[in-house]
PDB file of N, CA and C in Angstrom:
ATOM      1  N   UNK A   1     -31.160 -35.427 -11.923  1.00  0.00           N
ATOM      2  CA  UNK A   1     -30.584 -34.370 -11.128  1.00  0.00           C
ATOM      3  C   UNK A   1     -29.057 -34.557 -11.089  1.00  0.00           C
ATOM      4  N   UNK A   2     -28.547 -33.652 -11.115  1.00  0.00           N
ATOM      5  CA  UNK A   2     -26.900 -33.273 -10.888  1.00  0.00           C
ATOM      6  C   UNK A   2     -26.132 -33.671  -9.989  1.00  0.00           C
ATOM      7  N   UNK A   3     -25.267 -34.707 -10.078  1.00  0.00           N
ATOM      8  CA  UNK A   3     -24.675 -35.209  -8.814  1.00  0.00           C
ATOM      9  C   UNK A   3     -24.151 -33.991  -7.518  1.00  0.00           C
ATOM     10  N   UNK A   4     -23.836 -33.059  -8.332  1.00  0.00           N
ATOM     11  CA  UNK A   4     -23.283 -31.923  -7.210  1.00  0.00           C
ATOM     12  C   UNK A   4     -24.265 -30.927  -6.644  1.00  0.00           C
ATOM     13  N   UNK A   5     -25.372 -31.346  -7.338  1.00  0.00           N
ATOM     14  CA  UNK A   5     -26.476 -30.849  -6.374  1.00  0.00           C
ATOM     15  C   UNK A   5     -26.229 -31.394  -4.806  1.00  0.00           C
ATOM     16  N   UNK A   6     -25.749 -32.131  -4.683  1.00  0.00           N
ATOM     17  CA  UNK A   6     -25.614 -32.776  -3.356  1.00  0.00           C
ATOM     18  C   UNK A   6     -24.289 -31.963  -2.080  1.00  0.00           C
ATOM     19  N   UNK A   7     -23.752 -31.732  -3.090  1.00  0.00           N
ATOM     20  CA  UNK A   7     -22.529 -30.915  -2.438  1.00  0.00           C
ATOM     21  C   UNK A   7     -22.750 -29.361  -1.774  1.00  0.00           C
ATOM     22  N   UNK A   8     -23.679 -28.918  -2.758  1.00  0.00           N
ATOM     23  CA  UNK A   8     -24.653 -27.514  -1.894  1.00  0.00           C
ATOM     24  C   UNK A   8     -24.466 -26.919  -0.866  1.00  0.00           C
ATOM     25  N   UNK A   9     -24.702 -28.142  -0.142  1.00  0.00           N
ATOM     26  CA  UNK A   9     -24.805 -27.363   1.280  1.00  0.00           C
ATOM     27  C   UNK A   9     -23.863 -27.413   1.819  1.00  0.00           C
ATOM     28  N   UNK A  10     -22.617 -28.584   1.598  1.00  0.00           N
ATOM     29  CA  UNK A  10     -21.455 -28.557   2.168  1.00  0.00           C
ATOM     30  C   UNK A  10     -20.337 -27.014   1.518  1.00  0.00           C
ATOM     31  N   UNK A  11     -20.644 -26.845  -0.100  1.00  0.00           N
ATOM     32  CA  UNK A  11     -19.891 -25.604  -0.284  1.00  0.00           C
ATOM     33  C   UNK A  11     -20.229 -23.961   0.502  1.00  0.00           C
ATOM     34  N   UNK A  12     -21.890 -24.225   0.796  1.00  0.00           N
ATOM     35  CA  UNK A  12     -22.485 -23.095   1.392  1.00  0.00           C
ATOM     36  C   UNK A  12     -21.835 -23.204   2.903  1.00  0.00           C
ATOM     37  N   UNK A  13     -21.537 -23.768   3.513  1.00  0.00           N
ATOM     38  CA  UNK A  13     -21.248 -24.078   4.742  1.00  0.00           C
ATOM     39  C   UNK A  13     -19.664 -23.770   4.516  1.00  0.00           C
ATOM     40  N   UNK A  14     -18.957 -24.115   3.939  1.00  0.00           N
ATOM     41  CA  UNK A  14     -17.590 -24.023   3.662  1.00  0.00           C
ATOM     42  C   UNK A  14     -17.434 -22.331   3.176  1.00  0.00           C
ATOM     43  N   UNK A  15     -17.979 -21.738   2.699  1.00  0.00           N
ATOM     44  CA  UNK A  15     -18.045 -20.280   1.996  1.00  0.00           C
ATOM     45  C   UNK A  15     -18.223 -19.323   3.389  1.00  0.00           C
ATOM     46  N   UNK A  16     -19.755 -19.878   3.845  1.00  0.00           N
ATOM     47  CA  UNK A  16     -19.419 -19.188   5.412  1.00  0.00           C
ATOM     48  C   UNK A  16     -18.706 -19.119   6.247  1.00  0.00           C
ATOM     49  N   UNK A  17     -17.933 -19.879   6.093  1.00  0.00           N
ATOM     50  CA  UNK A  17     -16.981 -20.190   7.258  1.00  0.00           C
ATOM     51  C   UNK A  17     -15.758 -18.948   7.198  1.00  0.00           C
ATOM     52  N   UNK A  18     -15.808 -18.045   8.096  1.00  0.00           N
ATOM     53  CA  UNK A  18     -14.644 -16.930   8.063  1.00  0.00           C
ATOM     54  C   UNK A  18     -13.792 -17.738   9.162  1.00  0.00           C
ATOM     55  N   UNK A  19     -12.616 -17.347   8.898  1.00  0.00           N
ATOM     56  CA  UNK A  19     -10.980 -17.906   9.670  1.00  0.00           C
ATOM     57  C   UNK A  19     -11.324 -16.778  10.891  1.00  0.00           C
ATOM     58  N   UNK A  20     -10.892 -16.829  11.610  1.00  0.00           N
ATOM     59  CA  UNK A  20     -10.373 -15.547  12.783  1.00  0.00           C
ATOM     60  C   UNK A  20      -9.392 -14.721  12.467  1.00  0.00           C
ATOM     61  N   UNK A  21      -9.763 -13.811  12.421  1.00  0.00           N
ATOM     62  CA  UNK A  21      -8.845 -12.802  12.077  1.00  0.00           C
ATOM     63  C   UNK A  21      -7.964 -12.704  13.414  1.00  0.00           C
ATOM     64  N   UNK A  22      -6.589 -12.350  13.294  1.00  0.00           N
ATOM     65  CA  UNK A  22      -5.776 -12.216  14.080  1.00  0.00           C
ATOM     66  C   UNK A  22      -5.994 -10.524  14.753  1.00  0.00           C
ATOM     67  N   UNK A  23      -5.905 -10.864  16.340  1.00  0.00           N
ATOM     68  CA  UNK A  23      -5.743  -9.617  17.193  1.00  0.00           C
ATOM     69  C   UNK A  23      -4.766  -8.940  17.464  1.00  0.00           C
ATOM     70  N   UNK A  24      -4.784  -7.542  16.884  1.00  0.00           N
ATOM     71  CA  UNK A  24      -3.727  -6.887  16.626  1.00  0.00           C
ATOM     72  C   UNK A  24      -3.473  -6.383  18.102  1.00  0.00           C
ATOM     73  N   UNK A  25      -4.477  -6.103  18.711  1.00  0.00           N
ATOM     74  CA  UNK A  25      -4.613  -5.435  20.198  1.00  0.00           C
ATOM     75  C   UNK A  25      -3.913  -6.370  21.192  1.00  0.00           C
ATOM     76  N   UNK A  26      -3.884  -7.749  20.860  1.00  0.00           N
ATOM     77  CA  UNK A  26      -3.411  -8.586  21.501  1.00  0.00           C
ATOM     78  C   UNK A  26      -1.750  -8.741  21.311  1.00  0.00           C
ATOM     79  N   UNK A  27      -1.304  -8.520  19.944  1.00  0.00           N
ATOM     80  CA  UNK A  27      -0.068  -9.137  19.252  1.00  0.00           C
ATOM     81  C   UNK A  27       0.730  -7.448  20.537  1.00  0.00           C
ATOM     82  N   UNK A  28       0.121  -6.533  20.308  1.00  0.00           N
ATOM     83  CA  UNK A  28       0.632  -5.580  20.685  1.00  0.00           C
ATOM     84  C   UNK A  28       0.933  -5.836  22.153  1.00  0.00           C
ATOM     85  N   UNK A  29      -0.092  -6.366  23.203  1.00  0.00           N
ATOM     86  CA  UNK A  29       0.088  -6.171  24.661  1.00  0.00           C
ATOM     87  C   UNK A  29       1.394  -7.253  24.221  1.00  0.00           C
ATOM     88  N   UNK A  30       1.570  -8.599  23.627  1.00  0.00           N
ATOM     89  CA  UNK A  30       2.994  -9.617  23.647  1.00  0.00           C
ATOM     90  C   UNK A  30       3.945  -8.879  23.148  1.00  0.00           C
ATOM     91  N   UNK A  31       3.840  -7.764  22.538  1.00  0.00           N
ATOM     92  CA  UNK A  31       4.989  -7.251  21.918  1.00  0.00           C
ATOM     93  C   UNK A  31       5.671  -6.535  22.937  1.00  0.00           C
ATOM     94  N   UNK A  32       5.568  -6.646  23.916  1.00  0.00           N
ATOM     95  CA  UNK A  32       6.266  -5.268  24.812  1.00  0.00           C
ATOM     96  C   UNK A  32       7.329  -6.103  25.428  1.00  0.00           C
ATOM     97  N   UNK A  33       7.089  -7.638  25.851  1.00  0.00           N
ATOM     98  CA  UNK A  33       9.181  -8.248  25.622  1.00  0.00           C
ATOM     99  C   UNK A  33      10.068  -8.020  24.636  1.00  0.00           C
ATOM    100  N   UNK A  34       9.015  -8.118  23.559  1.00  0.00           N
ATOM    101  CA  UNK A  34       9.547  -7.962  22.643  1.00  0.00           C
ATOM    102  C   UNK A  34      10.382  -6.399  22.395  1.00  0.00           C
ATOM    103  N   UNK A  35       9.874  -5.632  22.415  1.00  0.00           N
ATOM    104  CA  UNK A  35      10.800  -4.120  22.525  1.00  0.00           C
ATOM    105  C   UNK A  35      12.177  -4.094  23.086  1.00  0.00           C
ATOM    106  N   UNK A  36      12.341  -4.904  24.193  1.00  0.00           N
ATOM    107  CA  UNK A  36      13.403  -4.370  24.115  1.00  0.00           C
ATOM    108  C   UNK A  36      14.876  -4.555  23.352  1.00  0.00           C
ATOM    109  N   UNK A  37      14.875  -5.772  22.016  1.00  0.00           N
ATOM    110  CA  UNK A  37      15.339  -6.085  20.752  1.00  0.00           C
ATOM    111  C   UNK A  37      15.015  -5.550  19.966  1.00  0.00           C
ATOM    112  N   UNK A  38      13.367  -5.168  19.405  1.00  0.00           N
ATOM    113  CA  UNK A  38      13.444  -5.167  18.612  1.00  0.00           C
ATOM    114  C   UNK A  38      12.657  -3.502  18.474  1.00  0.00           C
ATOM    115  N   UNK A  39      12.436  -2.598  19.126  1.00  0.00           N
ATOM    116  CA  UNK A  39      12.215  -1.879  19.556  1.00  0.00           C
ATOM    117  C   UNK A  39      10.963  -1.417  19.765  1.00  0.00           C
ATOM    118  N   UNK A  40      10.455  -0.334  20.124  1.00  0.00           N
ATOM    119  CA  UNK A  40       8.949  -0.173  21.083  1.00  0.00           C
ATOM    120  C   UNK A  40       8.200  -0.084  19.650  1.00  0.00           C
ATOM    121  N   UNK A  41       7.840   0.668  18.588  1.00  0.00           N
ATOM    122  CA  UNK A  41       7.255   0.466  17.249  1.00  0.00           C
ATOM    123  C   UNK A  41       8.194  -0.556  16.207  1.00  0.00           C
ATOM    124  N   UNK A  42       8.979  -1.433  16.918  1.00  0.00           N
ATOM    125  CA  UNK A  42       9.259  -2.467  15.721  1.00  0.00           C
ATOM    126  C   UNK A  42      10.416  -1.935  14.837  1.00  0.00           C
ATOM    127  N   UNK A  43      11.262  -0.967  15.800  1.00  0.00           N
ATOM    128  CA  UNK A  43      11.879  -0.218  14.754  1.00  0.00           C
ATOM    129  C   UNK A  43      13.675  -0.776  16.015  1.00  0.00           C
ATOM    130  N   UNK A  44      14.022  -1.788  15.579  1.00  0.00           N
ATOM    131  CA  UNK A  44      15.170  -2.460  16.161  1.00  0.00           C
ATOM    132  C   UNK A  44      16.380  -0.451  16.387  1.00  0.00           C
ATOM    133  N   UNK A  45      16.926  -0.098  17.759  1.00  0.00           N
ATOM    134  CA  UNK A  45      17.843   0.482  17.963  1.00  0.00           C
ATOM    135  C   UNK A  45      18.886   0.076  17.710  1.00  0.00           C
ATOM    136  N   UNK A  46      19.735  -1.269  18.032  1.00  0.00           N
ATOM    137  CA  UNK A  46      20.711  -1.794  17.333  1.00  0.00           C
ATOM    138  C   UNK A  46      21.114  -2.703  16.186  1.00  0.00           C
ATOM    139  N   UNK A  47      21.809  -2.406  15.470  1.00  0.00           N
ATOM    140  CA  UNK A  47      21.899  -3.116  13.983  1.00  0.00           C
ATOM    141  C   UNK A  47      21.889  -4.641  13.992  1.00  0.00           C
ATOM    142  N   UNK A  48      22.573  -5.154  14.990  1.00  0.00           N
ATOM    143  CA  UNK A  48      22.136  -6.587  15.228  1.00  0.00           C
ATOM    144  C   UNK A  48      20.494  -6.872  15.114  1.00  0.00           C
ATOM    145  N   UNK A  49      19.621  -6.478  15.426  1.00  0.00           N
ATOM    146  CA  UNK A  49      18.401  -6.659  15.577  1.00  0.00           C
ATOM    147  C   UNK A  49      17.528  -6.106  13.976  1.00  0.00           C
ATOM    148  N   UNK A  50      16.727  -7.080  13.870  1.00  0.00           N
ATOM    149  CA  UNK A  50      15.815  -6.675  12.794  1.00  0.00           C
ATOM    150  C   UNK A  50      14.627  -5.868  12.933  1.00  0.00           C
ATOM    151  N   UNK A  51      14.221  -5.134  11.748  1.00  0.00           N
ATOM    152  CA  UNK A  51      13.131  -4.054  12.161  1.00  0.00           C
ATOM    153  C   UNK A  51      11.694  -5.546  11.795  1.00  0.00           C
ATOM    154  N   UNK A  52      10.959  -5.259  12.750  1.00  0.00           N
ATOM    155  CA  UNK A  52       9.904  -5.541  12.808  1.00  0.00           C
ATOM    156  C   UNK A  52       8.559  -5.055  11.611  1.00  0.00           C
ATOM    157  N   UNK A  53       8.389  -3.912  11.900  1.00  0.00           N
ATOM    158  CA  UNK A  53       7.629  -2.846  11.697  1.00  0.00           C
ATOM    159  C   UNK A  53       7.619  -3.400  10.318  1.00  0.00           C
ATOM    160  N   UNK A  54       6.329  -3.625   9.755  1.00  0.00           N
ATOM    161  CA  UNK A  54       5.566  -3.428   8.257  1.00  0.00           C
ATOM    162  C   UNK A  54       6.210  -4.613   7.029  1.00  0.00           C
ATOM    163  N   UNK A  55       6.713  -5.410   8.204  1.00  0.00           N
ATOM    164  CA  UNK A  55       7.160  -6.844   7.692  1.00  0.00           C
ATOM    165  C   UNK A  55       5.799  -7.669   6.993  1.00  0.00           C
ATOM    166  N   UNK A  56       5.482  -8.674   6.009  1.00  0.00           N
ATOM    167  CA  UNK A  56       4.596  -9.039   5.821  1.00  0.00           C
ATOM    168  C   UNK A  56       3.984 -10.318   6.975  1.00  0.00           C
ATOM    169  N   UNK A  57       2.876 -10.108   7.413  1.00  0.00           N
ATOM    170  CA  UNK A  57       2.372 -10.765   8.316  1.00  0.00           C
ATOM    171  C   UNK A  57       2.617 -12.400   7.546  1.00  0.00           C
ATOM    172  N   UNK A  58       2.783 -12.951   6.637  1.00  0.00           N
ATOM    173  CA  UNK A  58       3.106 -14.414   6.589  1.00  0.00           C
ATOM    174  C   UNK A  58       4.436 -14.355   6.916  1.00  0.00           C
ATOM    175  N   UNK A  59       5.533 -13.421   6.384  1.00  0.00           N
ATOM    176  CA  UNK A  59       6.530 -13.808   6.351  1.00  0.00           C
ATOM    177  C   UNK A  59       7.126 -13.866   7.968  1.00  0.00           C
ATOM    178  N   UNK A  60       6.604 -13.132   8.811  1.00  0.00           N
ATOM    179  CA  UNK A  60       6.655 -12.955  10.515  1.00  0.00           C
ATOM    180  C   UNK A  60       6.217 -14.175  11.090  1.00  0.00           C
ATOM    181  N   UNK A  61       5.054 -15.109  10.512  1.00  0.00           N
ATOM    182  CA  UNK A  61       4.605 -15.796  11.475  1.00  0.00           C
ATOM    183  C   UNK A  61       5.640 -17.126  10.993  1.00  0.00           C
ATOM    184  N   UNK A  62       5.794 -16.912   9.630  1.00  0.00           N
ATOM    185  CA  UNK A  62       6.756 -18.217   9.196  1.00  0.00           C
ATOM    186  C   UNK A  62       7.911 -18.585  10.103  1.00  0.00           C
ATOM    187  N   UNK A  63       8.539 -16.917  10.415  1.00  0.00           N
ATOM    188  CA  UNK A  63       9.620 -16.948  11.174  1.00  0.00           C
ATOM    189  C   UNK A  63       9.585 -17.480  12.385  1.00  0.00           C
ATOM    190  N   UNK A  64       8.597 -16.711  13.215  1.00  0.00           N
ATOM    191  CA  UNK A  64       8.340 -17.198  14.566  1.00  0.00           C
ATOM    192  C   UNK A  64       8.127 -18.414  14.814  1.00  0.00           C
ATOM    193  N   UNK A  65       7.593 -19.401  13.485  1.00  0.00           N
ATOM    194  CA  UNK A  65       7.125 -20.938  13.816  1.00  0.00           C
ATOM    195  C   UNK A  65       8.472 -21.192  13.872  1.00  0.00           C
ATOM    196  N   UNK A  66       9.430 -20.701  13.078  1.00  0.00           N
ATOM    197  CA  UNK A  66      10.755 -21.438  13.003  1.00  0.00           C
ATOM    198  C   UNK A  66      11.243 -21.454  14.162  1.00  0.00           C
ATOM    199  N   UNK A  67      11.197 -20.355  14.667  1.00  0.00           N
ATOM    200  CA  UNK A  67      11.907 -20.368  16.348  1.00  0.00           C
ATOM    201  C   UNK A  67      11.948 -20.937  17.159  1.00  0.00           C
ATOM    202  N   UNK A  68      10.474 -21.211  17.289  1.00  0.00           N
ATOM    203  CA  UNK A  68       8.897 -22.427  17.807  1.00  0.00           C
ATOM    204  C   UNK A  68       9.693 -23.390  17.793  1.00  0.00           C
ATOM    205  N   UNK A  69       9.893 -23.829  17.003  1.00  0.00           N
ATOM    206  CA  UNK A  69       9.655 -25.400  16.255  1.00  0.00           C
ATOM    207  C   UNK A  69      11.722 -25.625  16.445  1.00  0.00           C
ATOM    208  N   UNK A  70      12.001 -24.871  16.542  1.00  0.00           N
ATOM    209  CA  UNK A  70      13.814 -25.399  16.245  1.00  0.00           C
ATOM    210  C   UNK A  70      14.059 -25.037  15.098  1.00  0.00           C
ATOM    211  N   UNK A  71      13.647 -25.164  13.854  1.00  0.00           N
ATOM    212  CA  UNK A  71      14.026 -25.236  13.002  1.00  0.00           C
ATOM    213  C   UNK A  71      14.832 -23.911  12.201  1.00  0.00           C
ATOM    214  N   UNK A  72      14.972 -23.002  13.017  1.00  0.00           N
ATOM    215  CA  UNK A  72      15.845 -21.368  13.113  1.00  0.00           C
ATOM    216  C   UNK A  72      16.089 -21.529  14.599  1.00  0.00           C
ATOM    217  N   UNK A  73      17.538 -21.357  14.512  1.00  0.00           N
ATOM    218  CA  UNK A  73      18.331 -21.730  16.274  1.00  0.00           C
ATOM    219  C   UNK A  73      18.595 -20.032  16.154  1.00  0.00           C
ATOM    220  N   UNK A  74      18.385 -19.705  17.284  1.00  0.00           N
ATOM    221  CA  UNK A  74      18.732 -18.473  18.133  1.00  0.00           C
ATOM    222  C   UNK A  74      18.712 -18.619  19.477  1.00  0.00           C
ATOM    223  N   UNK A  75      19.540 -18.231  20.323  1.00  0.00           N
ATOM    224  CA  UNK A  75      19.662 -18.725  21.453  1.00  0.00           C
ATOM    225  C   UNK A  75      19.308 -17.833  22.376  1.00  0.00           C
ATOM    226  N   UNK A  76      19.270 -16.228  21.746  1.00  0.00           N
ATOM    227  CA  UNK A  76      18.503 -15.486  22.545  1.00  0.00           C
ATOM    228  C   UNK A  76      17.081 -15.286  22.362  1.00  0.00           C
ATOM    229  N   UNK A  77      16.633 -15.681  21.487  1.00  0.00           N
ATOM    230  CA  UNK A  77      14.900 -16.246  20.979  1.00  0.00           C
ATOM    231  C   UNK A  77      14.356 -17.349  21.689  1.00  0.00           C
ATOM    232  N   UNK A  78      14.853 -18.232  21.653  1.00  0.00           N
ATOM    233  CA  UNK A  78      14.554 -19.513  21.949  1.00  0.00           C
ATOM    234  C   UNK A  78      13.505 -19.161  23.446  1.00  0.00           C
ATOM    235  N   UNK A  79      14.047 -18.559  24.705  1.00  0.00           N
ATOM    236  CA  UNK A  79      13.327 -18.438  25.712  1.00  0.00           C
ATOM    237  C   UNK A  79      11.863 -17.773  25.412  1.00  0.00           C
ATOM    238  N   UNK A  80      12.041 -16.927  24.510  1.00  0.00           N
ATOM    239  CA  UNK A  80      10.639 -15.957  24.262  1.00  0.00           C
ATOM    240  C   UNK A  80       9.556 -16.814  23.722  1.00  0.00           C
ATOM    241  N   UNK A  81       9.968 -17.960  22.811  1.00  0.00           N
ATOM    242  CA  UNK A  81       9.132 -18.783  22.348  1.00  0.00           C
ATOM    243  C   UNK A  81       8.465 -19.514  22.580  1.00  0.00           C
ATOM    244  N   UNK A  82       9.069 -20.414  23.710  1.00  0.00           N
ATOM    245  CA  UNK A  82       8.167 -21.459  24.749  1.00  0.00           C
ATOM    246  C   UNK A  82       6.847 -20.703  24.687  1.00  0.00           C
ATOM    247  N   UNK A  83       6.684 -19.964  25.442  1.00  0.00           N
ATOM    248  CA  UNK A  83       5.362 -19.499  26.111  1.00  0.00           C
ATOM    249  C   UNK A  83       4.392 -19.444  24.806  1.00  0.00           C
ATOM    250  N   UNK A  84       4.809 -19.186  23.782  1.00  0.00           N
ATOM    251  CA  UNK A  84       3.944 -18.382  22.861  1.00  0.00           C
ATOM    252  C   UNK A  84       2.955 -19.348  21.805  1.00  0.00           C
ATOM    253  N   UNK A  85       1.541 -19.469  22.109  1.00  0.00           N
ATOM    254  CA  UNK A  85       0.898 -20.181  21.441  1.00  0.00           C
ATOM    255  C   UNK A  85       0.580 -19.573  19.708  1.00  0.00           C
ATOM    256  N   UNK A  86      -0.193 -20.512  19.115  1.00  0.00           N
ATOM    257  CA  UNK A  86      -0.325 -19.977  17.638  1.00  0.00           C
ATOM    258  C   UNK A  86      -0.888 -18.712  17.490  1.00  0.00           C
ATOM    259  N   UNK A  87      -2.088 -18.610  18.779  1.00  0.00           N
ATOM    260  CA  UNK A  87      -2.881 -17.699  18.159  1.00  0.00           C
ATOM    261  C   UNK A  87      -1.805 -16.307  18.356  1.00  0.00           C
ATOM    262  N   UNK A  88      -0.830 -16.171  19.413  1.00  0.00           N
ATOM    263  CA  UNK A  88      -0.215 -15.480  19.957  1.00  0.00           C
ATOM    264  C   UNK A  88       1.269 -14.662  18.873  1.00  0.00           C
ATOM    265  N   UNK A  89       1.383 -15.266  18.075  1.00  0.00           N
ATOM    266  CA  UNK A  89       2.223 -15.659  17.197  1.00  0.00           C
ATOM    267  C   UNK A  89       1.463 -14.761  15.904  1.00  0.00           C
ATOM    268  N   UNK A  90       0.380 -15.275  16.028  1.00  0.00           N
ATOM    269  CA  UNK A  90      -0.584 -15.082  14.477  1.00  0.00           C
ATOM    270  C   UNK A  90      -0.700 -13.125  15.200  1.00  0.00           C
ATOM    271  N   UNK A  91      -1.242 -13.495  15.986  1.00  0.00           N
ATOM    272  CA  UNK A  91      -1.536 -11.771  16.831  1.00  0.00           C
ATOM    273  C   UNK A  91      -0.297 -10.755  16.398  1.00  0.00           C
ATOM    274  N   UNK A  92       1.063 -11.478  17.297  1.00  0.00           N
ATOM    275  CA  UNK A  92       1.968 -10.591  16.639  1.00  0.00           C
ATOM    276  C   UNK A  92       2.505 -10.611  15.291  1.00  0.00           C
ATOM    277  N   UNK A  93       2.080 -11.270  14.714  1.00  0.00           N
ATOM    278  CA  UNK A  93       2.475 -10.883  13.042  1.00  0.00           C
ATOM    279  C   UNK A  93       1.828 -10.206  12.317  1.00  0.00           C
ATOM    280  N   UNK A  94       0.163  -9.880  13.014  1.00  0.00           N
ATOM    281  CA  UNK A  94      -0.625  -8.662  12.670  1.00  0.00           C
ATOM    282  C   UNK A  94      -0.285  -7.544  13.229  1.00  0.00           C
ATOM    283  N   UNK A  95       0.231  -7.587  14.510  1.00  0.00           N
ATOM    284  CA  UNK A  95       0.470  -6.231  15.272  1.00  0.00           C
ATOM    285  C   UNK A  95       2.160  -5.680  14.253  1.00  0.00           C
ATOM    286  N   UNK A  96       3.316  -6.583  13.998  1.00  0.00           N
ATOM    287  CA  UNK A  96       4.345  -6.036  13.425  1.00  0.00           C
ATOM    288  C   UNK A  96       4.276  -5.170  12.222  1.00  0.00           C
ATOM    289  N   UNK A  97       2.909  -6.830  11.293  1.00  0.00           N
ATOM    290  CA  UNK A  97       2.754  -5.680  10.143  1.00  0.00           C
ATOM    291  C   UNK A  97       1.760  -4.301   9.766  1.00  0.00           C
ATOM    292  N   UNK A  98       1.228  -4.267  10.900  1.00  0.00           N
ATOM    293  CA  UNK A  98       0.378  -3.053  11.038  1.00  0.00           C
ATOM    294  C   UNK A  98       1.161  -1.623  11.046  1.00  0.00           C
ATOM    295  N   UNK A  99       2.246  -2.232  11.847  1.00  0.00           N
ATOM    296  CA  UNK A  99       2.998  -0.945  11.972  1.00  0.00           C
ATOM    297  C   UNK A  99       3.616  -0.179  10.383  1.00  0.00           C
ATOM    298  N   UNK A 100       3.963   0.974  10.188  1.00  0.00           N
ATOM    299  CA  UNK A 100       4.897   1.359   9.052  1.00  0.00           C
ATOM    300  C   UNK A 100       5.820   1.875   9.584  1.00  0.00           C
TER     301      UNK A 100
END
C-alpha cells in the first residue's frame, strides 16, 4: 500500500476546511468613523485623503496592518487603529472593496 494513503484523511480534512469569509455588513457599521476622511461611500471629499472605494481587499488590509503595527506612521490614523481587531480590519477591506 501507498505511503500517502495515510495522508487521506488529513488532505480531506484540510480541503474542507473554508477560511471565514469577511463581513461586509460589519466592515460597513466600522466604516462610519471612518467617513468622515475618507468619505461616506469611500469616495475621500478632500484631496489629502485617499479614495477607499473598490481598492483591492489585500491591498486595504495590508495597509491597515501597517497602521496597526507602526510600521506606516500617520498620526491622524494611529488613534482609529488601537481599537480595531483583525477580524475588523479584514471586514473593512471587504466593505471598501465592495464599493465601486
Amino acid at each position: 500500500m501507498h505511503k500517502w494513503i495515510y495522508l487521506l484523511p488529513l488532505l480531506v480534512a484540510a480541503w474542507g476546511h473554508q477560511a471565514k469569509a469577511a463581513d461586509i455588513e460589519a466592515g460597513q457599521a466600522k466604516a462610519v468613523v471612518c467617513a468622515a476622511c475618507h468619505g461616506v461611500a469611500g469616495k475621500a471629499m478632500l484631496p489629502n485623503y485617499p479614495h477607499l472605494a473598490g481598492q483591492q481587499p489585500a491591498y486595504l488590509l495590508k495597509q491597515l496592518k501597517a497602521f496597526k503595527d507602526g510600521s506606516r506612521q500617520e498620526p491622524l490614523m494611529a488613534p482609529f487603529m488601537v481599537p480595531l481587531t483583525e477580524a475588523d480590519m479584514e471586514n473593512l477591506a471587504a466593505y471598501y472593496s465592495s464599493l465601486r
